[in-house]
Each structure stands twice: as C-alpha cells, then as structure tokens.
N, C-alpha and C. Protein backbone atom coordinates (compact mmCIF):
# COMPACT_ATOMS: atom_id res chain seq x y z
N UNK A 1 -215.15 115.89 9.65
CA UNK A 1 -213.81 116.44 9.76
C UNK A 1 -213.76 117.43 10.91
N UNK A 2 -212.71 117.52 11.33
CA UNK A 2 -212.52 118.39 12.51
C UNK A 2 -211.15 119.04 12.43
N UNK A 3 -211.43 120.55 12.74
CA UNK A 3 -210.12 121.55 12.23
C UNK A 3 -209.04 121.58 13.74
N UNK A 4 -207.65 121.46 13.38
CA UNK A 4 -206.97 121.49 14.52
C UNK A 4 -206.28 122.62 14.57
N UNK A 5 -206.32 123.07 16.02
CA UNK A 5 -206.11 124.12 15.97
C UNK A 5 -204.37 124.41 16.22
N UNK A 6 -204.30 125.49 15.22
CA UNK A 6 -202.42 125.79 14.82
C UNK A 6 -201.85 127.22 15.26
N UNK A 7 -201.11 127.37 15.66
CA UNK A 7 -200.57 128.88 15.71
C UNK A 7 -199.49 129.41 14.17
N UNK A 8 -199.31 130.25 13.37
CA UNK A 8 -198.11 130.11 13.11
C UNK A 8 -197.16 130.48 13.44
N UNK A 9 -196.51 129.60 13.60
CA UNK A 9 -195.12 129.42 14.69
C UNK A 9 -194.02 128.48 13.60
N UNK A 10 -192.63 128.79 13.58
CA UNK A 10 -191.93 127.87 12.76
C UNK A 10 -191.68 126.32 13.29
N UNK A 11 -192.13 126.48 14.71
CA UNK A 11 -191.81 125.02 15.51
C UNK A 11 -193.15 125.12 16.55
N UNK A 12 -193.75 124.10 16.40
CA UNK A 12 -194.63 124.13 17.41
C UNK A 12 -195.36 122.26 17.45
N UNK A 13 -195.94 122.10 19.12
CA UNK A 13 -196.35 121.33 19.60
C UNK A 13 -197.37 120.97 20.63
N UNK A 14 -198.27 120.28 19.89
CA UNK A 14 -200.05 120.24 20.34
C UNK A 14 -200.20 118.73 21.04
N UNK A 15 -201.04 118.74 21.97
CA UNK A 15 -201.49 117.70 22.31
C UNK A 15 -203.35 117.31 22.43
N UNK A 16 -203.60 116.78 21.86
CA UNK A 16 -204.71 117.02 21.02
C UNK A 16 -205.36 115.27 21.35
N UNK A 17 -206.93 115.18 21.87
CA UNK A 17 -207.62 113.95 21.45
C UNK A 17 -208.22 113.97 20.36
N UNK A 18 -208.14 113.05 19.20
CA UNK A 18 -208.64 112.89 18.40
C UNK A 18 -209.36 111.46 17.96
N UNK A 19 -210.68 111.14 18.04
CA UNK A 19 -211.00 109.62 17.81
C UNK A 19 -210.73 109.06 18.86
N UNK A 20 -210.72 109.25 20.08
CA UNK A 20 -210.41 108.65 21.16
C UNK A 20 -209.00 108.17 21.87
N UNK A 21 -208.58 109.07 21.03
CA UNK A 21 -206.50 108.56 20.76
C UNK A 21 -206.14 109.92 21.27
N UNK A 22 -204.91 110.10 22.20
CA UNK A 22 -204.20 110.77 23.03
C UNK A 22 -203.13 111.53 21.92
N UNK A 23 -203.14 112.39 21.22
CA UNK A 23 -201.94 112.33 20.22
C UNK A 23 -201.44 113.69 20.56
N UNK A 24 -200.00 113.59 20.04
CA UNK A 24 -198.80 114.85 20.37
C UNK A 24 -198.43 114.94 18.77
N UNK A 25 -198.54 115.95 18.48
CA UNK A 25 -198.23 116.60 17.27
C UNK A 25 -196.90 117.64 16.98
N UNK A 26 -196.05 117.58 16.43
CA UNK A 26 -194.78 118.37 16.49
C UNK A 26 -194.84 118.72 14.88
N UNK A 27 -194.60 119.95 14.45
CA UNK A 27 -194.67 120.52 13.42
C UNK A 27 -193.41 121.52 13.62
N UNK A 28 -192.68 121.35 12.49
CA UNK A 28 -191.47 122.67 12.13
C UNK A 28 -191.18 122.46 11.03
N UNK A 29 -190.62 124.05 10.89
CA UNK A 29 -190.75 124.37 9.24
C UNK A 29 -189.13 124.49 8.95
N UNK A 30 -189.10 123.39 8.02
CA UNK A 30 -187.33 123.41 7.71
C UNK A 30 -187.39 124.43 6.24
N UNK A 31 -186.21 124.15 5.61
CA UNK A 31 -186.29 125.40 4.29
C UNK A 31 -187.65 124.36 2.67
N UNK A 32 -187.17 123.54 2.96
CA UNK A 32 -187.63 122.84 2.09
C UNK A 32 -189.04 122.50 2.31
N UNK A 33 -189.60 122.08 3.52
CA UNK A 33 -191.41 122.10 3.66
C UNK A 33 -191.52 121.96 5.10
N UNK A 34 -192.84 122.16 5.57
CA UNK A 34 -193.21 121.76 7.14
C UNK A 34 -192.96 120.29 7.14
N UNK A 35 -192.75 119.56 8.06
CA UNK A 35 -192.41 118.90 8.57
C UNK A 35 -193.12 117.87 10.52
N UNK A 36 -193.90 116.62 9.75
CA UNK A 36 -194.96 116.30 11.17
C UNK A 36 -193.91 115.14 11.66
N UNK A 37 -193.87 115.31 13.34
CA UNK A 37 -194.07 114.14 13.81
C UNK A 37 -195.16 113.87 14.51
N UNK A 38 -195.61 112.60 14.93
CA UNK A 38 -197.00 112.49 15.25
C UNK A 38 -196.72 110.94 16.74
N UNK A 39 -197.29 111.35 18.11
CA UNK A 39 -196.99 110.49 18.69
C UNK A 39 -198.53 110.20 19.37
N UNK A 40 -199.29 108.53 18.93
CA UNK A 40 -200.37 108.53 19.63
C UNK A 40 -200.21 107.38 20.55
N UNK A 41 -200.83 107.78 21.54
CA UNK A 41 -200.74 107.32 22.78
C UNK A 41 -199.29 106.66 23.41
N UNK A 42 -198.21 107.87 23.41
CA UNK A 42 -196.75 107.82 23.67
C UNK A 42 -196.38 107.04 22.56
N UNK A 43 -196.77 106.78 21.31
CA UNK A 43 -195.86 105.69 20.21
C UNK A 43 -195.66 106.58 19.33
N UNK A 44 -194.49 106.59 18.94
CA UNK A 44 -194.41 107.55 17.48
C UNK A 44 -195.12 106.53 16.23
N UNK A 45 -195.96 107.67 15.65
CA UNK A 45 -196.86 106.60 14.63
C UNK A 45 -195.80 107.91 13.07
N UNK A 46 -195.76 108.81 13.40
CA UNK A 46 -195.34 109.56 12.30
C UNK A 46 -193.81 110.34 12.60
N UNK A 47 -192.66 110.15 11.79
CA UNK A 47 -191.59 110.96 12.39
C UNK A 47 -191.18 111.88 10.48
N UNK A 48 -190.59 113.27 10.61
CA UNK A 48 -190.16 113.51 9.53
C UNK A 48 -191.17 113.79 8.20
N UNK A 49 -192.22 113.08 8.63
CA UNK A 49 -193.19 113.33 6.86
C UNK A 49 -193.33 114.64 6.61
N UNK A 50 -193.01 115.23 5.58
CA UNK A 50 -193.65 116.54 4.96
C UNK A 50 -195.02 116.54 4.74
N UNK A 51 -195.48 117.66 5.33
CA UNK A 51 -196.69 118.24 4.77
C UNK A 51 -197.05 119.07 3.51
N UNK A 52 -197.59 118.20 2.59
CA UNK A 52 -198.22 118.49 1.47
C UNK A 52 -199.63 118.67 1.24
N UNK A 53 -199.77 119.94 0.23
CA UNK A 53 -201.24 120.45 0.27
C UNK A 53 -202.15 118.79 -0.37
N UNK A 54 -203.04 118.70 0.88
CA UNK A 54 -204.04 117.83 0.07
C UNK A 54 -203.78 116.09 0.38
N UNK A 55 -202.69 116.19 0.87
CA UNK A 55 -202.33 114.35 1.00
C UNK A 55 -202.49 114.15 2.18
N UNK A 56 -203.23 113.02 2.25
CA UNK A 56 -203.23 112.15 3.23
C UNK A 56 -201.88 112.55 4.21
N UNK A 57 -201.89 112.50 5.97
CA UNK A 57 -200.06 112.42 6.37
C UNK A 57 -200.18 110.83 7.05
N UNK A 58 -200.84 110.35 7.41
CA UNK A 58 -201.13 109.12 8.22
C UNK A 58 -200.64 107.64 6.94
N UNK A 59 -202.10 107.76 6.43
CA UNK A 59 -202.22 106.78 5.07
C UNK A 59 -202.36 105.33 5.27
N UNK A 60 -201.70 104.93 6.05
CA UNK A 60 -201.94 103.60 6.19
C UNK A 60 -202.14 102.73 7.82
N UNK A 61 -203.41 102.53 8.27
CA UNK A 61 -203.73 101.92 8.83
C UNK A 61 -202.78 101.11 10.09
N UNK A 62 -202.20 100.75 9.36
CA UNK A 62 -201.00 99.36 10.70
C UNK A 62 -200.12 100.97 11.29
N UNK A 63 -200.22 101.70 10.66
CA UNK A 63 -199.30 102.77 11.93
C UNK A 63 -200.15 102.80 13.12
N UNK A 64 -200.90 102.26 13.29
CA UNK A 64 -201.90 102.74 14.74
C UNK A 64 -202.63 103.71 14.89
N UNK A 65 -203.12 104.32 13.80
CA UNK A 65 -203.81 105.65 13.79
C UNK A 65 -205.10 105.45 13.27
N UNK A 66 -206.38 105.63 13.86
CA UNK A 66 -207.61 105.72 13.66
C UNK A 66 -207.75 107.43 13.01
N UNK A 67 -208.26 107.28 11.25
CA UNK A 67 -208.38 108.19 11.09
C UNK A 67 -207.35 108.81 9.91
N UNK A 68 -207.35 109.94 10.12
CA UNK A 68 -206.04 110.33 8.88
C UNK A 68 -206.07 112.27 9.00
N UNK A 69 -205.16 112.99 8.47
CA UNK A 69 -204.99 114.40 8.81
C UNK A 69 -204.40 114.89 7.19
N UNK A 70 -205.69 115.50 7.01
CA UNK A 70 -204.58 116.39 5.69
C UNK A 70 -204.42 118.45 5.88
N UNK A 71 -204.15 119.09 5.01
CA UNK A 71 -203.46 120.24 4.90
C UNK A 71 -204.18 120.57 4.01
N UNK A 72 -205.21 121.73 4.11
CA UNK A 72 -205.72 122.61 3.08
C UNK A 72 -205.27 123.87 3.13
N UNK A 73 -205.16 123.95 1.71
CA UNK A 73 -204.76 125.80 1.35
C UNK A 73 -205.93 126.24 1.62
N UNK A 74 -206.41 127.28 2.23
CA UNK A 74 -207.94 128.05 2.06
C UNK A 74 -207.62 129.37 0.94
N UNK A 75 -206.62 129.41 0.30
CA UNK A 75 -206.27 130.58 -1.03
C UNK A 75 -205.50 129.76 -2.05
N UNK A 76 -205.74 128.57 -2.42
CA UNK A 76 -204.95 128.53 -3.12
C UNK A 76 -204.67 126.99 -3.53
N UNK A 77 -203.70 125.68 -3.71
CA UNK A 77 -202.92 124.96 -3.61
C UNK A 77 -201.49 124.47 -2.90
N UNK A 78 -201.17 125.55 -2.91
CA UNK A 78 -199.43 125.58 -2.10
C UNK A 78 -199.13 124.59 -1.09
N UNK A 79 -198.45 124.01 -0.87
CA UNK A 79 -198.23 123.46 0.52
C UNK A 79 -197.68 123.83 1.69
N UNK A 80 -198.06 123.64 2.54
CA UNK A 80 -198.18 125.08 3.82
C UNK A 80 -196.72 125.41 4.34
N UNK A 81 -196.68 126.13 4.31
CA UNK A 81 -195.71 127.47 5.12
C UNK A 81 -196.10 127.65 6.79
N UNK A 82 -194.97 128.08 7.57
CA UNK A 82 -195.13 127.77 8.96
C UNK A 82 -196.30 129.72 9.08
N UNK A 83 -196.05 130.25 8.34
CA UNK A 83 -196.32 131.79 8.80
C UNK A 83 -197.99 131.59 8.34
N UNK A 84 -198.60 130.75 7.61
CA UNK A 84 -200.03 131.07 7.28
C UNK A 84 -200.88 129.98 8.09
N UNK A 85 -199.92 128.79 8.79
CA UNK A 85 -200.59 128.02 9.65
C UNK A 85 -201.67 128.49 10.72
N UNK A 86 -202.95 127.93 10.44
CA UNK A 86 -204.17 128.28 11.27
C UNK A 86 -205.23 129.57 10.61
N UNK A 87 -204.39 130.13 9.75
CA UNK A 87 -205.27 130.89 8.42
C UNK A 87 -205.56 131.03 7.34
N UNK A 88 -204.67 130.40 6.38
CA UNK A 88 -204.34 130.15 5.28
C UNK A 88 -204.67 128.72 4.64
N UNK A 89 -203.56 128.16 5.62
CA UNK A 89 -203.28 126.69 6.32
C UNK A 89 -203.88 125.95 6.69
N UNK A 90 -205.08 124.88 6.54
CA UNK A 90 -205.61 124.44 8.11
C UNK A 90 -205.77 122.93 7.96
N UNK A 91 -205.12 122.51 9.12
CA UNK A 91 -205.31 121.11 9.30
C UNK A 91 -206.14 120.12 9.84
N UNK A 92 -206.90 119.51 9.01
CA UNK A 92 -208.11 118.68 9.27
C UNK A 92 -207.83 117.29 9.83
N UNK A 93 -208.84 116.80 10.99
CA UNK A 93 -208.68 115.60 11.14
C UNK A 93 -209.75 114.81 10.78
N UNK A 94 -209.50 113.22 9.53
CA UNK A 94 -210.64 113.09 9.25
C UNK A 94 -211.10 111.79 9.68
N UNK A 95 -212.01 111.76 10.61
CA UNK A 95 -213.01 110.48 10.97
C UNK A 95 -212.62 109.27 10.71
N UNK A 96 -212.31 107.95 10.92
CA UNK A 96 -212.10 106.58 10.09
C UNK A 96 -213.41 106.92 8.85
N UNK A 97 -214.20 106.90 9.89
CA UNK A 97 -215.50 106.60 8.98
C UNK A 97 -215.91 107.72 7.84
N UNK A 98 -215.18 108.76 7.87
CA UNK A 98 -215.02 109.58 6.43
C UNK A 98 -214.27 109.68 5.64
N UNK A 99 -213.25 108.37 5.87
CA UNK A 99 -212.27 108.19 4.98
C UNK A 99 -212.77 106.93 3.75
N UNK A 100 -212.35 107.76 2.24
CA UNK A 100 -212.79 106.53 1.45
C UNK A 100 -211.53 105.71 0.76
C-alpha cells in the first residue's frame, strides 16, 4: 500500500503516478460527504463517488484502473471530512497484487 499525499483543503487536486498509470484526482467536500473524481491517463475512470471509511472507491476492474484506493480513519471509523484529510484521514493506494 502506498499513502497519498492530501492537504486538508475543502476542494483539492493531485496528480499522482500510481502502478504505472498517470492519474488526476479531484476531491471536494459537499455537506453530505467528500466526494472523488478520478481521471487515469486523461479518461475519467471515477466521477461523483463518495468517500467512505474503509470501501473500496475504484472496485471494479473494467473501469481501467490497476489497483484500488480506500480511506482510513487513523482515530476512529468516520468517513472523512475535508479538515482531517492527510491526518486523521489517509488515503491508501492498494497494489493489484494486494488486492483480495
């Protein structure tokens, strides 16, 4: 697994290699939960998904994504908040090959 690195910010956007894939990451925090879009190698593979503590955001394979990204609380369960992103918060990217 590999930790990506976040500011907390209520809107923010990373461009990040991961697995050999070019990806753009857009995160903002509406009232109701954070919120990913995810674009690898210029294709949107993710638009709109909420981020929830602990789930998979990718999940299924035919989106074009080698790999998968989840959301750990480091205090807790909750599902992340834009203000504890990168401390609280942290978002992992996990390997194909450490996914079961």
């Amino acid at each position: 697994m590999r930790t990506i690195p976040l500011e907390p910010e209520k809107s923010q956007s990373i461009s990040i290699s991961l697995g050999g894939q070019q990806c753009r990451i857009r995160l903002v925090q509406r009232v109701s939960f954070l919120y990913m879009d995810m674009e690898v190698n210029g294709v949107p593979v993710l638009q709109g998904v909420p981020c929830l503590f602990g789930n998979k955001m990718v999940r299924y394979r035919h989106l074009g994504f080698r790999g998968d990204m989840v959301f750990i609380d480091n205090s807790g369960e909750s599902n992340p908040q834009w203000d504890g992103l990168g401390r609280r918060y942290t978002l992992y990217y996990i390997e194909e090959s450490e996914l079961v």
